[in-house]
Structure formats: C-alpha cells, structure tokens
N, C-alpha and C. Protein backbone atom coordinates (compact mmCIF):
# COMPACT_ATOMS: atom_id res chain seq x y z
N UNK A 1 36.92 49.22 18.42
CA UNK A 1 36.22 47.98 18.68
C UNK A 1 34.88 48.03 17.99
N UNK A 2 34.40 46.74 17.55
CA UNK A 2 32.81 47.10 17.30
C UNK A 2 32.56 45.11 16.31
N UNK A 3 31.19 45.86 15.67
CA UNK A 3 30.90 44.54 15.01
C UNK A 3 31.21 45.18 13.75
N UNK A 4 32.21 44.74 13.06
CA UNK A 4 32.91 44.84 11.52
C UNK A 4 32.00 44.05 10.46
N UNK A 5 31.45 43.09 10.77
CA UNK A 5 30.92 41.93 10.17
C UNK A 5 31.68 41.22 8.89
N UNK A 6 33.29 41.49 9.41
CA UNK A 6 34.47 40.75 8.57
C UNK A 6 35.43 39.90 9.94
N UNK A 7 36.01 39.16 9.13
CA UNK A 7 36.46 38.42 9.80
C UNK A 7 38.07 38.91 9.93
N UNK A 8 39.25 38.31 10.70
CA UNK A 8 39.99 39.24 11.01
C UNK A 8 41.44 38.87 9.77
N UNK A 9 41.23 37.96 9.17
CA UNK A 9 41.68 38.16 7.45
C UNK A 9 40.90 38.78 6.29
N UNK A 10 40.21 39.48 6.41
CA UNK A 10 39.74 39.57 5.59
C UNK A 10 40.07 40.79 4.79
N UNK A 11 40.27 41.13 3.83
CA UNK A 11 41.02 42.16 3.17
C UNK A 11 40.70 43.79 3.81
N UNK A 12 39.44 43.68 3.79
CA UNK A 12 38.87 45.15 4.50
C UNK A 12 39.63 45.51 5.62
N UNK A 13 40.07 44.95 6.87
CA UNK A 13 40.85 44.52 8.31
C UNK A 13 42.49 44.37 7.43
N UNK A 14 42.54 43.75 6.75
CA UNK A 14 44.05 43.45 6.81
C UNK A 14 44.89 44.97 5.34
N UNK A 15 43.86 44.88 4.24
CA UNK A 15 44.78 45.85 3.82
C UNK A 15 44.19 47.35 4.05
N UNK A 16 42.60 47.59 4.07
CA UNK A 16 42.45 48.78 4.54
C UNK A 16 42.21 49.24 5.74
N UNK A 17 42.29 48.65 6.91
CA UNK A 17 42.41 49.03 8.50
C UNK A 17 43.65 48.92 8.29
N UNK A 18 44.47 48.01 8.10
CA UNK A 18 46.18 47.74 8.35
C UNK A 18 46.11 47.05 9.97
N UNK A 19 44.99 46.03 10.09
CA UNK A 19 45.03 45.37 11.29
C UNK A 19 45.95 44.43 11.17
N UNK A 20 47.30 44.06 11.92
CA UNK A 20 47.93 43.11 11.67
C UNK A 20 47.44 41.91 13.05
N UNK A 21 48.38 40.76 12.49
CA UNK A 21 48.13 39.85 13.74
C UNK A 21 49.40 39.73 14.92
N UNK A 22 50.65 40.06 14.50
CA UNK A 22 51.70 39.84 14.97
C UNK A 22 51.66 41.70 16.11
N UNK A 23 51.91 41.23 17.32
CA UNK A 23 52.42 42.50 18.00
C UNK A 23 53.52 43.17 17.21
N UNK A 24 54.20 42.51 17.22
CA UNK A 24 56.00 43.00 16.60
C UNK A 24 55.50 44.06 15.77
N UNK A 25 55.08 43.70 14.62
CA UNK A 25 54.43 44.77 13.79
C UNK A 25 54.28 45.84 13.87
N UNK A 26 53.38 45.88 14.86
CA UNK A 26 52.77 47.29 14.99
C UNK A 26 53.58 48.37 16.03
N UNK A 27 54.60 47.47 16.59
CA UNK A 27 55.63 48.15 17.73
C UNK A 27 56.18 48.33 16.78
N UNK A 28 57.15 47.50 15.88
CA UNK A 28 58.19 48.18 14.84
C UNK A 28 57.40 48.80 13.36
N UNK A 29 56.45 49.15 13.47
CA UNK A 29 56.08 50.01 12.35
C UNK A 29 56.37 51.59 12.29
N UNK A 30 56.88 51.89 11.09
CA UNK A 30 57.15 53.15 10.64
C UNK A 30 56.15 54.03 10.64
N UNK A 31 54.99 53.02 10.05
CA UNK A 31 53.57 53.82 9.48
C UNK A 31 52.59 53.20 10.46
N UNK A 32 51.56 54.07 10.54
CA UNK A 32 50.49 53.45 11.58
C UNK A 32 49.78 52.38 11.07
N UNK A 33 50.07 51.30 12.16
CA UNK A 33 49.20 50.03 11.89
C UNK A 33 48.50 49.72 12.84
N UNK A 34 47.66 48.62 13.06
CA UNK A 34 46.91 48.66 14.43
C UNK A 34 46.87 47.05 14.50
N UNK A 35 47.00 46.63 15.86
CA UNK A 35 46.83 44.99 16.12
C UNK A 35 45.50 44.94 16.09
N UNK A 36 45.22 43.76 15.82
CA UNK A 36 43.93 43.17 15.95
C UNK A 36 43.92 41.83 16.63
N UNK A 37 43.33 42.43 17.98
CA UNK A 37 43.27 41.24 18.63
C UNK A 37 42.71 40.06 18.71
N UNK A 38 41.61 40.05 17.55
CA UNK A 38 40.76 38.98 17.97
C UNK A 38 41.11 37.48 17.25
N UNK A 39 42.80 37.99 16.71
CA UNK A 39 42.91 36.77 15.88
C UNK A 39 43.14 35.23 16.73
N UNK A 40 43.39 35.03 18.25
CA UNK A 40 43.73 34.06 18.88
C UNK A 40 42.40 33.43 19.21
N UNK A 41 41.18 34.25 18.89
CA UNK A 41 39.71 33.21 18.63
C UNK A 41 39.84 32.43 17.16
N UNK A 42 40.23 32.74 16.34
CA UNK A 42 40.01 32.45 14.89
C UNK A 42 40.81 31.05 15.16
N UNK A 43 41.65 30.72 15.80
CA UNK A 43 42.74 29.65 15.88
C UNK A 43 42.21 28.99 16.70
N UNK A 44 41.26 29.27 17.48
CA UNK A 44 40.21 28.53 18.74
C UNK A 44 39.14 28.17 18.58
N UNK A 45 38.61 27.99 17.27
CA UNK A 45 37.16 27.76 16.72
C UNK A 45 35.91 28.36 17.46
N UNK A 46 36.40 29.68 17.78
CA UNK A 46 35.03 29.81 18.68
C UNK A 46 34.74 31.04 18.00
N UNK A 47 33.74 31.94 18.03
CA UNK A 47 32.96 33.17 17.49
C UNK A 47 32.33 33.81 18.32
N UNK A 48 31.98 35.29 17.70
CA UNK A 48 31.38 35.76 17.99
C UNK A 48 30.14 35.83 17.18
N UNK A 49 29.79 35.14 16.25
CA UNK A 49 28.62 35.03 15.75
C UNK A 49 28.55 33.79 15.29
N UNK A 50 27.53 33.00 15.08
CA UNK A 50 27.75 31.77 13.96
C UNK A 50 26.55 31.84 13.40
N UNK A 51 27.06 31.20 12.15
CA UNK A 51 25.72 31.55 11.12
C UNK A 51 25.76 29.70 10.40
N UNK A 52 24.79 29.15 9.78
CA UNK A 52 24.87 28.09 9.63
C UNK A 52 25.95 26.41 10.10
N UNK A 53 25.77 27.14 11.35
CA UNK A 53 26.93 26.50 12.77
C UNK A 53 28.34 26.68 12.62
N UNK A 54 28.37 27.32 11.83
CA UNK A 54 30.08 28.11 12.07
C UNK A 54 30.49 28.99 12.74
N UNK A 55 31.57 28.96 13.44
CA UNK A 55 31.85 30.62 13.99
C UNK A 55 32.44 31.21 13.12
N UNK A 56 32.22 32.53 13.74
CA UNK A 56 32.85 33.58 12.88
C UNK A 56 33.15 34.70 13.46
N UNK A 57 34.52 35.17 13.52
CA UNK A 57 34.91 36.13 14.60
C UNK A 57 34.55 37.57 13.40
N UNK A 58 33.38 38.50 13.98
CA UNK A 58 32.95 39.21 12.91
C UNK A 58 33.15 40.54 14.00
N UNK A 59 33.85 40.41 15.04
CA UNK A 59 33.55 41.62 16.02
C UNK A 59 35.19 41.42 16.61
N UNK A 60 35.80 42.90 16.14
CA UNK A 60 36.87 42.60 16.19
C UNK A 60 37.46 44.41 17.62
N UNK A 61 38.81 43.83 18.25
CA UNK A 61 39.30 44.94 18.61
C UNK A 61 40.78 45.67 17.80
N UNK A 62 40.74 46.16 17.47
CA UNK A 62 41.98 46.89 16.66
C UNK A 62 42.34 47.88 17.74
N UNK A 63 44.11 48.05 18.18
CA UNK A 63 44.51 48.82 18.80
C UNK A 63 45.32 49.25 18.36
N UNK A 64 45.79 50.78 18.72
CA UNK A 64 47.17 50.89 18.32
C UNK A 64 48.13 50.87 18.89
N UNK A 65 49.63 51.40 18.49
CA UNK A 65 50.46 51.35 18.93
C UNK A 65 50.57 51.79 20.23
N UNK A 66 50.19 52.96 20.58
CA UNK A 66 50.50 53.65 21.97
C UNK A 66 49.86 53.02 22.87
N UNK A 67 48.55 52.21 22.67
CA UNK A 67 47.75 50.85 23.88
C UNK A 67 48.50 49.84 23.79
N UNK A 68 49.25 49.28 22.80
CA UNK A 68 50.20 48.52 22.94
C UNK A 68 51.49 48.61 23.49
N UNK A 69 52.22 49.52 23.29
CA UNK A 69 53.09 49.87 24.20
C UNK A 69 52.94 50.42 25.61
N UNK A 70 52.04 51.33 25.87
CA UNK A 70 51.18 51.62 27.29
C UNK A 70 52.02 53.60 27.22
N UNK A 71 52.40 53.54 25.77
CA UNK A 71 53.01 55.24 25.70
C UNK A 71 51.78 56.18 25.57
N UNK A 72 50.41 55.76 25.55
CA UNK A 72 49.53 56.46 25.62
C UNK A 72 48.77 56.47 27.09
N UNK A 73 49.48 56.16 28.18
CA UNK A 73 49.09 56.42 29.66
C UNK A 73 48.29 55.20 30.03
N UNK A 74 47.64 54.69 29.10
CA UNK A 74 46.76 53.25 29.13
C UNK A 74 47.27 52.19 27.82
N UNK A 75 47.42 50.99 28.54
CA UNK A 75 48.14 49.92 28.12
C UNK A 75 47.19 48.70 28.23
N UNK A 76 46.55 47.82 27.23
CA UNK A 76 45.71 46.90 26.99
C UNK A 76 46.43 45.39 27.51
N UNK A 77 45.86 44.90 28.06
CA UNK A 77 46.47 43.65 28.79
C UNK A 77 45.78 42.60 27.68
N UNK A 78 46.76 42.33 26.43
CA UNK A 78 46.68 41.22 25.64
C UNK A 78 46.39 40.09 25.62
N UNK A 79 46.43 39.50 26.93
CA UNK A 79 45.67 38.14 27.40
C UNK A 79 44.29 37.90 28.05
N UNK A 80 43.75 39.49 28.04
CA UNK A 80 42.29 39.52 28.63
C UNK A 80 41.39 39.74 27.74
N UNK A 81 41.44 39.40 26.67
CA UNK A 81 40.30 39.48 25.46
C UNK A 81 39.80 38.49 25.61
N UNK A 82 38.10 38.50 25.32
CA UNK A 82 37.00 37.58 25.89
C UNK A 82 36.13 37.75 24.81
N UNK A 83 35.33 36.47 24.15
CA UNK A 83 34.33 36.17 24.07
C UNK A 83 33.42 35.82 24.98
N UNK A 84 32.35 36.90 25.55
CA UNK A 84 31.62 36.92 26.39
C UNK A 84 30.70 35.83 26.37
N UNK A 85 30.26 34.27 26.48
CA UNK A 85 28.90 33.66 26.61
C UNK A 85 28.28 33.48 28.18
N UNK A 86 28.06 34.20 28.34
CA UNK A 86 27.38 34.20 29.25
C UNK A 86 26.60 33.03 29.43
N UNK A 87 25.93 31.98 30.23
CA UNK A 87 24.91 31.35 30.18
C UNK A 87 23.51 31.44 29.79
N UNK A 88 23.06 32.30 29.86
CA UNK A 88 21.70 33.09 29.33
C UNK A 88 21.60 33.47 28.34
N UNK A 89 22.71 33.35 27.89
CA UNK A 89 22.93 34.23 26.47
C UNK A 89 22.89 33.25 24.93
N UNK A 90 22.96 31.84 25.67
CA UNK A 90 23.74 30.95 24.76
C UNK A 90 22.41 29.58 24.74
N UNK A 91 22.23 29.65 23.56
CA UNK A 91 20.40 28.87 22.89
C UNK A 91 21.26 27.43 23.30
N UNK A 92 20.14 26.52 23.53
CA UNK A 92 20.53 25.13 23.33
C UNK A 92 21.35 24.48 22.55
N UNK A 93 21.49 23.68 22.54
CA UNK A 93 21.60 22.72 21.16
C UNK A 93 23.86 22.11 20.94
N UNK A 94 23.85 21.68 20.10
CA UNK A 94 25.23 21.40 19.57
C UNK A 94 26.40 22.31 19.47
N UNK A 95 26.00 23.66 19.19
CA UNK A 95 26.95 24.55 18.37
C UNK A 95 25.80 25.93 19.23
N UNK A 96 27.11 26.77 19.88
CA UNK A 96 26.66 28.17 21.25
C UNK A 96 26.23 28.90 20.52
N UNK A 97 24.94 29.36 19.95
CA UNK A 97 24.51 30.05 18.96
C UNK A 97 23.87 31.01 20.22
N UNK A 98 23.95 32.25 20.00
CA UNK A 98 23.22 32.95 20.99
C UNK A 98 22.17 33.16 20.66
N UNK A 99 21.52 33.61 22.01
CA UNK A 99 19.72 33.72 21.66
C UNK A 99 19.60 35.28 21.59
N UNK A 100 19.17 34.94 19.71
CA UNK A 100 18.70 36.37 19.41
C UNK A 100 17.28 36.99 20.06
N UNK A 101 17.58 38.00 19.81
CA UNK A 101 16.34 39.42 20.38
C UNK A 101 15.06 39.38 19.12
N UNK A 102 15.74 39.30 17.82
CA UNK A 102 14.79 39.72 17.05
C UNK A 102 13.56 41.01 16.61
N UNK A 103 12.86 40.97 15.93
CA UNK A 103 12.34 42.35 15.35
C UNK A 103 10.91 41.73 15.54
N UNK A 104 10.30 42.50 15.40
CA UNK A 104 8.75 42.72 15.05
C UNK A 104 8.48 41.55 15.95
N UNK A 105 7.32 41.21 15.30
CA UNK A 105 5.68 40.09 16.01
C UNK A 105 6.64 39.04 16.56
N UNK A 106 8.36 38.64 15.44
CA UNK A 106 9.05 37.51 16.37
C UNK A 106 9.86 37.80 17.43
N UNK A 107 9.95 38.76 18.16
CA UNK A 107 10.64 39.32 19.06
C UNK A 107 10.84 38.31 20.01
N UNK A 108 12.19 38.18 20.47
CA UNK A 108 12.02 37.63 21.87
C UNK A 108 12.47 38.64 22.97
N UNK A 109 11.46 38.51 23.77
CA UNK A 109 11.98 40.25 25.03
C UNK A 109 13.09 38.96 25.82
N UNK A 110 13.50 37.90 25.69
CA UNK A 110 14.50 37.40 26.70
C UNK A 110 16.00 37.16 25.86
N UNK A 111 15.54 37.81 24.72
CA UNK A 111 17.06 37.32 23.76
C UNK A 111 17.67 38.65 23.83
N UNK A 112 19.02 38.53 23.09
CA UNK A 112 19.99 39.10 23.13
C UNK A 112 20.65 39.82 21.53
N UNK A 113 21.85 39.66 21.00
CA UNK A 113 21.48 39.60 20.16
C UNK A 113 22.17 38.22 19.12
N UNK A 114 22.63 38.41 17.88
CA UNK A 114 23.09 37.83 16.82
C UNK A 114 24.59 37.57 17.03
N UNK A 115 25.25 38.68 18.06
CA UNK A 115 26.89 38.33 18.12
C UNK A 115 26.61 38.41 20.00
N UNK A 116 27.86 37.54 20.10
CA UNK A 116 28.45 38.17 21.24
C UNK A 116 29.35 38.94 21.63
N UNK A 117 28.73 39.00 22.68
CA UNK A 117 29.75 41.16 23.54
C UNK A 117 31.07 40.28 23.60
N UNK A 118 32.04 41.16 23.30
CA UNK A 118 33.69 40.86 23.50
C UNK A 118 34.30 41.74 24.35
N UNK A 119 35.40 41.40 24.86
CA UNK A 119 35.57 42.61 26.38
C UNK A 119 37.21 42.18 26.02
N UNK A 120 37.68 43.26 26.73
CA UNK A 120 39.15 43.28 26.95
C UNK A 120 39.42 44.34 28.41
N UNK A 121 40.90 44.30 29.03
CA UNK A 121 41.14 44.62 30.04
C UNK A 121 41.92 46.11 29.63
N UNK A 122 41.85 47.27 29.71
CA UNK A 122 42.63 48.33 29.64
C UNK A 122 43.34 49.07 30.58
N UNK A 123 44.48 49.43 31.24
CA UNK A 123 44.78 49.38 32.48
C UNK A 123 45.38 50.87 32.18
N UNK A 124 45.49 51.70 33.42
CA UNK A 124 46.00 52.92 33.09
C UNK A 124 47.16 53.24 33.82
N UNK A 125 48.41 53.40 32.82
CA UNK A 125 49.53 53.63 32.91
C UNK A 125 49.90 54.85 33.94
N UNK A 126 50.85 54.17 35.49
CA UNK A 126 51.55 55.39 36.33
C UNK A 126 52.62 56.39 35.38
C-alpha cells in the first residue's frame, strides 16, 4: 500500500508491479501478479488526491494472491476499500480537495495532507 503518485493504469502499476484489475487474474496466475484494488475509485470519479480539480487515484493497494485467496491465514475483504474524507479533512468549495498541512512560514498546524488516507479491511483466517 502507499502513495505511488501513479494512477492505477498507468504503465509503472500495470506492466512493472503487474497490478492487475480483474481478481480472476491474479487467482489464475502462473506467475506472481498482484490486484490492485483501487481501480473501483477510478470508475467513481473520486480520488485520493486532486490537483487542478481532478481526481486522481495516486495511492494505491496492491495485494497478492495469498490475501486474496485468504491461503496466507489473512484474507482482505474486497468491498472494504475506502477513500477516507473525513469532514475535517476536506477544504470548502466545489471539488473535496483536502486541506493541506504545508511547509515552512505557510504551514497550516490544522491541515492534513495533499492525498487522502485509504483503508481496507484485513481479516485473519481460522
């Protein structure tokens, strides 16, 4: 998991992670591939960052096979991936731009940062 600052087509994620979008995939793969979950935001217009009022899903989770199947004792519950906005988190205006933290003299001590936190559910296999 983390902030990639690519989006979840983007060649870096798709041919050198080998993040696919389809489960099937990565259950019937020969060779290690890894899902990437965050593609059902990309189809939802929403982000984890937006930059000149676009979103942009730039913070991605990649799992592998054995969290997908739950053969690694812990099994990821695929329908609990979240773009976190919190209310506090999320600046005024038209388009949920979060309220950055910032650096130096422009600091805001009540901001946050540039993306939002993404969460998922991981459950541990009897």
């Amino acid at each position: 998991m983390g902030d990639l600052n690519d989006e979840p087509f983007d060649r870096s994620l798709t041919d050198y992670a080998l993040a696919e979008r389809q489960a099937q995939k990565v259950r019937n793969a020969q060779t290690p591939r890894l899902l990437n979950l965050m593609w059902p935001a990309v189809g939802a217009a929403i982000g984890t960052h937006y930059f000149d009022n676009h979103a942009n899903v730039l913070d991605q989770f990649l799992i592998s096979k054995g969290l997908l199947t739950g053969a690694s004792d812990l099994k990821v519950r695929l329908d609990s991936v979240r773009i976190e906005q919190f209310p506090e988190m999320v600046s005024g205006g038209d388009y949920p731009n979060p309220v950055h933290f910032g650096r130096g003299k422009g600091a805001n001590l009540d901001g946050f940062s540039d993306h939002y936190p993404i969460s998922v559910v991981i459950d541990e296999e009897d």
